[in-house]
Structures are given as C-alpha cells and as structure tokens.
C-alpha atoms as a PDB file:
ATOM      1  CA  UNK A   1       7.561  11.081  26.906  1.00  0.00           C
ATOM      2  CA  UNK A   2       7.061   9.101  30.213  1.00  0.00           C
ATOM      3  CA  UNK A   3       9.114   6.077  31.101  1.00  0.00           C
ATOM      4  CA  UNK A   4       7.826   2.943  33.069  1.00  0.00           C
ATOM      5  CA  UNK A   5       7.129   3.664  36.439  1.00  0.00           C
ATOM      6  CA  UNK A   6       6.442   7.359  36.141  1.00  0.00           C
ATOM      7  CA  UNK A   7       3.359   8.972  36.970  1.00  0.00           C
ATOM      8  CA  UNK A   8       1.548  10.822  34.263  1.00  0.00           C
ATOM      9  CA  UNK A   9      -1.192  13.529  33.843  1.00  0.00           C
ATOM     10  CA  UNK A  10      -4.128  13.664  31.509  1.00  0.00           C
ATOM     11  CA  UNK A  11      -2.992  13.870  28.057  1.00  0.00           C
ATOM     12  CA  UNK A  12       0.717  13.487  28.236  1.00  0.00           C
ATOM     13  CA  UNK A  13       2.210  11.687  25.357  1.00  0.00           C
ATOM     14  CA  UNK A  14       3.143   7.954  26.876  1.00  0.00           C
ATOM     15  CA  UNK A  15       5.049   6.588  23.459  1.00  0.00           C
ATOM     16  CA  UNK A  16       5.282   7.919  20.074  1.00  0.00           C
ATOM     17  CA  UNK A  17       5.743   5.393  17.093  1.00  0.00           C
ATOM     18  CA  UNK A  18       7.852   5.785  14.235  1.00  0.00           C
ATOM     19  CA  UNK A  19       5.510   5.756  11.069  1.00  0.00           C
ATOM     20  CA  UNK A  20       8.613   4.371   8.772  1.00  0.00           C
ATOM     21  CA  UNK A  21       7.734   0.776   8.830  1.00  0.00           C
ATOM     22  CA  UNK A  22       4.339   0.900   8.331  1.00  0.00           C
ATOM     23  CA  UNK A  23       4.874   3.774   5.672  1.00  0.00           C
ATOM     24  CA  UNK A  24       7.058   0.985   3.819  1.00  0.00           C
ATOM     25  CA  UNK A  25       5.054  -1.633   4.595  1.00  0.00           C
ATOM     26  CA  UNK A  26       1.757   0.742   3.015  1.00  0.00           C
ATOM     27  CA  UNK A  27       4.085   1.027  -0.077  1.00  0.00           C
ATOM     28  CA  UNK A  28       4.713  -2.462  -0.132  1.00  0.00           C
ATOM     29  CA  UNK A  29       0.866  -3.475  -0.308  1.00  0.00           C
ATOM     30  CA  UNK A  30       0.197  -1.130  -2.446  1.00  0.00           C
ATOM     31  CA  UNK A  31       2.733  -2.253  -5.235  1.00  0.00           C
ATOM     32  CA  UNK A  32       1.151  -5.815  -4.954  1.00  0.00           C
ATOM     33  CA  UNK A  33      -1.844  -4.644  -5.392  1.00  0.00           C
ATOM     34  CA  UNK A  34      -1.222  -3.069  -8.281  1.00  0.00           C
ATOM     35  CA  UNK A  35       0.887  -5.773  -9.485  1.00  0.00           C
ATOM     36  CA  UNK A  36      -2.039  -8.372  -9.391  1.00  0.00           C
ATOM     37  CA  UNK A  37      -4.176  -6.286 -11.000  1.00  0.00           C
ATOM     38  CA  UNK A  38      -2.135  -5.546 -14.085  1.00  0.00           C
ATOM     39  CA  UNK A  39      -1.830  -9.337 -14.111  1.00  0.00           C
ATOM     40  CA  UNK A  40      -5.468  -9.402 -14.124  1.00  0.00           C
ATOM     41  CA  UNK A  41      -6.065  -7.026 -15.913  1.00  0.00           C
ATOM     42  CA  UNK A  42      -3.360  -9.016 -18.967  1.00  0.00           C
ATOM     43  CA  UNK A  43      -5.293 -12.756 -18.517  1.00  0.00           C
ATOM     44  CA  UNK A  44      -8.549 -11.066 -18.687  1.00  0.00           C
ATOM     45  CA  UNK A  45      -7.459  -9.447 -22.272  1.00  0.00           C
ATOM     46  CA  UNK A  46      -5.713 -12.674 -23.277  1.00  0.00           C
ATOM     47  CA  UNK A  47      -8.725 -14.965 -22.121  1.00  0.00           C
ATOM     48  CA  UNK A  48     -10.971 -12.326 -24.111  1.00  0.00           C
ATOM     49  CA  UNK A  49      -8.933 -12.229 -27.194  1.00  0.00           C
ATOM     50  CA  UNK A  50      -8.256  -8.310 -26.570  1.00  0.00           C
ATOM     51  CA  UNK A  51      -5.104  -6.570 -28.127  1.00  0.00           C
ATOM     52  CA  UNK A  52      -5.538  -3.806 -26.175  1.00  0.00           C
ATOM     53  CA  UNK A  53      -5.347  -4.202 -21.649  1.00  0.00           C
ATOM     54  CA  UNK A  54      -7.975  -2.410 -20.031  1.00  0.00           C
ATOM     55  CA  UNK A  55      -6.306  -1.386 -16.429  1.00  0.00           C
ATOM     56  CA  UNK A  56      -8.560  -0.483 -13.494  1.00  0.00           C
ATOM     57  CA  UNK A  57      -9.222   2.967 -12.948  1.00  0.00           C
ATOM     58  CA  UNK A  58      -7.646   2.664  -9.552  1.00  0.00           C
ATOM     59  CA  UNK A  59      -4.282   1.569 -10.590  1.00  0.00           C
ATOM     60  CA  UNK A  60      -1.588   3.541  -9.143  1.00  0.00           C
ATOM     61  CA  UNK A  61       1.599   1.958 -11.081  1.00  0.00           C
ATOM     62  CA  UNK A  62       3.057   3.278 -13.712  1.00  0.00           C
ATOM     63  CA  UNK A  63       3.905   1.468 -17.046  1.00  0.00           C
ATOM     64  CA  UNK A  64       6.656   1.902 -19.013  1.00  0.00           C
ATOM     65  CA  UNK A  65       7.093   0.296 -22.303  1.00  0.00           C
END
C-alpha cells in the first residue's frame, strides 16, 4: 500500500477498505427489510380477514413459532 506523498505506478493498490462495516451494515438492511415486510405481510392478512399470512417470496427471515 502507498502512503501520502509517495509516488506510485500503474496499478498499485493505494488503500484497501475493510468490508466489516458495510458487511454489518448489509445485514442490518436486510433484517429491516424483512422485518417490514412480515409486518406487511400480517396487516395485509388482518385487513383481508385471512387466518393464514402470505410472506413474499423474497423473504429471507426465518420464523419461529
């Protein structure tokens, strides 16, 4: 890696970034996502008069009774 003031060639790697934040931040998203659709997913069956919820296909959380 290269340090301010250095002179660099073609190609050379001037920072690297650690992927951990935005990795937790990703997973973070994601469970609100997911979140908001099951809630969604629970008014739409309640508004509907449904015993049963109908998640989206795309849902990635698991449910546990």
């Amino acid at each position: 890696m290269s340090r301010d003031g250095d002179i660099v060639k073609a190609g050379q790697i001037l920072i690297k970034l650690d992927e951990t934040i935005i990795r937790a931040t990703l997973q973070g998203i994601t469970k609100k996502i997911d979140e908001l659709e099951a809630r969604a997913a629970r008014l739409n069956a309640e508004r509907n008069g449904y015993s049963v919820l109908a998640f989206p296909g795309n849902t990635n959380a698991v449910f546990e009774p």
